[in-house]
C-alpha atoms as a PDB file:
ATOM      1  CA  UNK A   1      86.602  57.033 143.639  1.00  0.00           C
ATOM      2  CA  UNK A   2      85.015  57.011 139.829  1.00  0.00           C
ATOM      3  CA  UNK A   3      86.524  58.486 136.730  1.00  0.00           C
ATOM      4  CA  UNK A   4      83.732  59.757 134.833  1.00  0.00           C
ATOM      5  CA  UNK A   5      84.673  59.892 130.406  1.00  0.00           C
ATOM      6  CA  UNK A   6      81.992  61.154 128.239  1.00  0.00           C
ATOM      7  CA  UNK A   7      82.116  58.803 125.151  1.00  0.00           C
ATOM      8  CA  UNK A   8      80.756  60.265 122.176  1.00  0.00           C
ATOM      9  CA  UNK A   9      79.186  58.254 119.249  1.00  0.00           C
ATOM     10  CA  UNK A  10      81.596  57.715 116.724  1.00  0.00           C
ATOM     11  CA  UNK A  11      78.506  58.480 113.869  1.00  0.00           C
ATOM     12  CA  UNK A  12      78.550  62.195 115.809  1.00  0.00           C
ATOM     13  CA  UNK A  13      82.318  62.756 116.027  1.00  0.00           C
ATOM     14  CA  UNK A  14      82.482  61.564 112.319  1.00  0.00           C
ATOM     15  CA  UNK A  15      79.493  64.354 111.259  1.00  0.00           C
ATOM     16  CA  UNK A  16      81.509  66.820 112.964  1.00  0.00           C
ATOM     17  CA  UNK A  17      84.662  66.249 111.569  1.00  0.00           C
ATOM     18  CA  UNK A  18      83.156  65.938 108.202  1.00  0.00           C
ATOM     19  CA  UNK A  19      81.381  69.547 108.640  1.00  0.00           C
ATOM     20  CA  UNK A  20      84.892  70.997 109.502  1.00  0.00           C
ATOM     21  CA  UNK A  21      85.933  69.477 106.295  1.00  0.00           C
ATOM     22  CA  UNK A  22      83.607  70.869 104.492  1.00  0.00           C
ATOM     23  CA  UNK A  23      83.762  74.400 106.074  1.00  0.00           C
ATOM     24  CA  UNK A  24      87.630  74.188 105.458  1.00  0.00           C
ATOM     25  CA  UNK A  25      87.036  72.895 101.697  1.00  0.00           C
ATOM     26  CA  UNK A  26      84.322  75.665 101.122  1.00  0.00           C
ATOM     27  CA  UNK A  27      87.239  78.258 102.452  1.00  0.00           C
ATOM     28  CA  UNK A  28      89.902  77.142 100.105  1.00  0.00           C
ATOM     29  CA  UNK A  29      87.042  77.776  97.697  1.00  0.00           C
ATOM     30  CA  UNK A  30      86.638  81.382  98.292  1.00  0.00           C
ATOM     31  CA  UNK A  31      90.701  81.687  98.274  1.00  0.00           C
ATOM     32  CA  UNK A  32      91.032  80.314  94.784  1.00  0.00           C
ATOM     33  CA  UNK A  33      88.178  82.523  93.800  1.00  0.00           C
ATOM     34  CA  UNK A  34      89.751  85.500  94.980  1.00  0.00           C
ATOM     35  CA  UNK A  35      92.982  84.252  93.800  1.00  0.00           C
ATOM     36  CA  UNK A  36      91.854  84.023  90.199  1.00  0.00           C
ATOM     37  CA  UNK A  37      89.789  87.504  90.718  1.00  0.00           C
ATOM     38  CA  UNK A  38      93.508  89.121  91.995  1.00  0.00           C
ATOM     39  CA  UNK A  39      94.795  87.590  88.824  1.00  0.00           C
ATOM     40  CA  UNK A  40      92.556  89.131  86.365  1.00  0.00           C
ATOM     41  CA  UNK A  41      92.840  92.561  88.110  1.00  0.00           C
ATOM     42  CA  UNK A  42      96.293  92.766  88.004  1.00  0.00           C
ATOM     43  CA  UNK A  43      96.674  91.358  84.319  1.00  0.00           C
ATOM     44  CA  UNK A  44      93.817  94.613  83.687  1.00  0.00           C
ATOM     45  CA  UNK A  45      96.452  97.562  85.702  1.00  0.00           C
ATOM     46  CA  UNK A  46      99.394  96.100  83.950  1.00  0.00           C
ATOM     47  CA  UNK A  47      97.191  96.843  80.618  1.00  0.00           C
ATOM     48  CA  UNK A  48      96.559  99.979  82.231  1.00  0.00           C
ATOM     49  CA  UNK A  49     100.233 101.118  82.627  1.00  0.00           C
ATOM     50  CA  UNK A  50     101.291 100.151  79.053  1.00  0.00           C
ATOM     51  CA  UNK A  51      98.595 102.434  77.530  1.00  0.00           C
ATOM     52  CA  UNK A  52      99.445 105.185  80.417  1.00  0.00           C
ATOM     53  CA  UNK A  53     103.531 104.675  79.196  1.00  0.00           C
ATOM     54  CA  UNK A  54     102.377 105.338  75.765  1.00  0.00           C
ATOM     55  CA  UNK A  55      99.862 107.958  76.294  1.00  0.00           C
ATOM     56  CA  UNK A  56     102.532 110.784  76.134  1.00  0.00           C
ATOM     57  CA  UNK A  57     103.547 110.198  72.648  1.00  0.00           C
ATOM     58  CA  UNK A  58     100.168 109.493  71.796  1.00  0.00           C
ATOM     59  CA  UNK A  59      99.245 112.839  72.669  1.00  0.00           C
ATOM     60  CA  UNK A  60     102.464 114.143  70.687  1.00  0.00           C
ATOM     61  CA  UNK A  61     101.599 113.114  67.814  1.00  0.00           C
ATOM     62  CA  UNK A  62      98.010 114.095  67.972  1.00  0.00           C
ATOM     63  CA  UNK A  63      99.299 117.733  68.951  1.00  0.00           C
ATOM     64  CA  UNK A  64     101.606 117.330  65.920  1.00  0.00           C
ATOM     65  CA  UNK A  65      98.821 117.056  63.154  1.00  0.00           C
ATOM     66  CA  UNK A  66      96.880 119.819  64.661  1.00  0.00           C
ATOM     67  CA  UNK A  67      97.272 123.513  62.796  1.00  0.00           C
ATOM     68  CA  UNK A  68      99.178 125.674  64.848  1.00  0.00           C
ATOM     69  CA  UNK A  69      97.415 129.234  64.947  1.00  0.00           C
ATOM     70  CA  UNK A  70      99.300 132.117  65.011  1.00  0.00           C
ATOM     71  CA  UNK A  71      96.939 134.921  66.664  1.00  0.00           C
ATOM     72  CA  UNK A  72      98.437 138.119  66.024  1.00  0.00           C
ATOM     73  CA  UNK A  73      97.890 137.056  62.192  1.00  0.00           C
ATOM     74  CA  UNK A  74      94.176 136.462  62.543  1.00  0.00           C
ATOM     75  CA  UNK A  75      93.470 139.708  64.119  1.00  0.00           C
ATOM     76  CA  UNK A  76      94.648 139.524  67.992  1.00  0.00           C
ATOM     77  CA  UNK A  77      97.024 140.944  69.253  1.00  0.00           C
ATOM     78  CA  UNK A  78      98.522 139.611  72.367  1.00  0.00           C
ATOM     79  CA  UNK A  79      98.178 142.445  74.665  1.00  0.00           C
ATOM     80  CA  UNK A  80     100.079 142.648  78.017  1.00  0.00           C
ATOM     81  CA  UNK A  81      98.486 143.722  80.986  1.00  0.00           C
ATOM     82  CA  UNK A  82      99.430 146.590  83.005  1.00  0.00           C
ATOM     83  CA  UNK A  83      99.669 147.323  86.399  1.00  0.00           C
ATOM     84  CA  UNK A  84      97.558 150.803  87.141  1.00  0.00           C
ATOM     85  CA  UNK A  85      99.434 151.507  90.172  1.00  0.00           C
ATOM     86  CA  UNK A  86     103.122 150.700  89.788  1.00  0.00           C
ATOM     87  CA  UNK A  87     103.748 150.413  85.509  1.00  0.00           C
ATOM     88  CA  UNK A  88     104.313 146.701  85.588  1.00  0.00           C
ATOM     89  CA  UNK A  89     103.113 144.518  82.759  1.00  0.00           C
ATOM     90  CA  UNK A  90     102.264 140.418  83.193  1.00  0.00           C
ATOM     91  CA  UNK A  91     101.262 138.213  80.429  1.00  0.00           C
ATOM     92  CA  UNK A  92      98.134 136.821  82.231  1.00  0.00           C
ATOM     93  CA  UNK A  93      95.493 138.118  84.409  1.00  0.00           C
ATOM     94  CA  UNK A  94      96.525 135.730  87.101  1.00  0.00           C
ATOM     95  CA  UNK A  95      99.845 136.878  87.142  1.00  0.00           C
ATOM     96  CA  UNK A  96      98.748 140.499  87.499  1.00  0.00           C
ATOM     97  CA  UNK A  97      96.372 139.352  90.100  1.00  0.00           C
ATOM     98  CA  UNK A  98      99.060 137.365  92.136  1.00  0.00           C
ATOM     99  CA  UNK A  99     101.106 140.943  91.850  1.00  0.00           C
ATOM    100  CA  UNK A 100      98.281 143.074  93.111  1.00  0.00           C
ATOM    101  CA  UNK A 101      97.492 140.664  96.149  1.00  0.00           C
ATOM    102  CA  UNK A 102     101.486 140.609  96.776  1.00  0.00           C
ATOM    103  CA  UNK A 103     102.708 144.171  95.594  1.00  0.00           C
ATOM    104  CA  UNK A 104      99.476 146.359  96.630  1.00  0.00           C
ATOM    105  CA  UNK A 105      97.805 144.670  99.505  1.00  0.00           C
ATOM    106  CA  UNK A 106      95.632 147.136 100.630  1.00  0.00           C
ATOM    107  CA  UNK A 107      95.135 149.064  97.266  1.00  0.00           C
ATOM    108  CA  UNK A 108      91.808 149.437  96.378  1.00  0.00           C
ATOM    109  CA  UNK A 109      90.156 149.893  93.238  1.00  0.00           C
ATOM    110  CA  UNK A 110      89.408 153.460  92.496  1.00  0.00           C
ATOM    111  CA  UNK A 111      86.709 154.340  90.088  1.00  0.00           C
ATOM    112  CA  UNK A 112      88.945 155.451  87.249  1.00  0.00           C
ATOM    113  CA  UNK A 113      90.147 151.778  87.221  1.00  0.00           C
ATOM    114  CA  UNK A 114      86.973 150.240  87.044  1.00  0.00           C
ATOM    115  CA  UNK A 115      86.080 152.736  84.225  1.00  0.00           C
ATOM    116  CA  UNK A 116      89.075 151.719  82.703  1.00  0.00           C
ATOM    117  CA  UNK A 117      88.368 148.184  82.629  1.00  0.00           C
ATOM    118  CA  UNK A 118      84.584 148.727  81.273  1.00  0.00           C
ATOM    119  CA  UNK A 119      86.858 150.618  78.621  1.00  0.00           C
ATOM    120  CA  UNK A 120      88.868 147.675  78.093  1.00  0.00           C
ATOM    121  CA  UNK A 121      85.451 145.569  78.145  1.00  0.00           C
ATOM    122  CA  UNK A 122      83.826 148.078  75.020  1.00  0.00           C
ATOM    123  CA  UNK A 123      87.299 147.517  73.365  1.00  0.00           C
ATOM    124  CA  UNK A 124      87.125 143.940  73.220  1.00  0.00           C
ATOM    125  CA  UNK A 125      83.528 144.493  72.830  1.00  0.00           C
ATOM    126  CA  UNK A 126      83.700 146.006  69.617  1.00  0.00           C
ATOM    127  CA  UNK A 127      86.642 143.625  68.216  1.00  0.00           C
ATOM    128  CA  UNK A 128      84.152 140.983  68.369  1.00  0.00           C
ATOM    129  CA  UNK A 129      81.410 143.269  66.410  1.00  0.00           C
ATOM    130  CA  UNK A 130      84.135 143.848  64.055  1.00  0.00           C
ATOM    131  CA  UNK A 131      84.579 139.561  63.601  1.00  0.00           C
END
């Protein structure tokens, strides 16, 4: 009975181990590279969040020096808007809308309302002619 052992050449094994060192040298690489890289983005969002923390008063201030307009002294007047089946008034269009989808479902607009609102259209209309 023979035992058979491959013996390789000690110049091959050498190559080979010296390829793995280099593969595993060339991978430590790339992990400092992205190391550094991970660095300089999170030094950049920490930048981020200290202008983000003061971007609130920033804006304060700015909103401070601005002229505050009072309309009803330059000529509008703030008008409130009326519901044309049930009396009730809302300061915005979107809250009257929100009202009509919720309070009047299936209410339809009739023609008198639509001739009211091309009324309310010449109104403003001629407020602007009047600028």
């Amino acid at each position: 009975m023979s035992i058979f052992i491959k013996i390789t050449e000690p110049n091959e094994l050498r190559k080979a181990i010296l390829v793995s060192k280099i593969n595993s040298l060339n991978s430590l690489k790339k992990c400092e590279t992205d190391s550094d890289t991970r660095a300089k983005v999170k030094e950049k969002l920490t930048g981020l969040d200290k202008q983000l923390e003061i971007l609130p008063d920033e804006v304060k201030g700015v909103i401070a020096h601005m002229p505050s307009l009072d309309m009803d002294k330059v000529g509008f007047k703030s008008q409130l808007l009326q519901c044309t089946i049930c009396g009730q008034t809302f300061k915005t269009e979107k809250m009257l809308g929100a009202h009509m989808k919720k309070g009047h479902p299936d209410e339809k607009k009739s023609p008198s309302e639509i001739a009211a609102i091309e009324r309310q259209i010449e109104a403003i209309e001629k407020q602007i002619t009047e600028l």
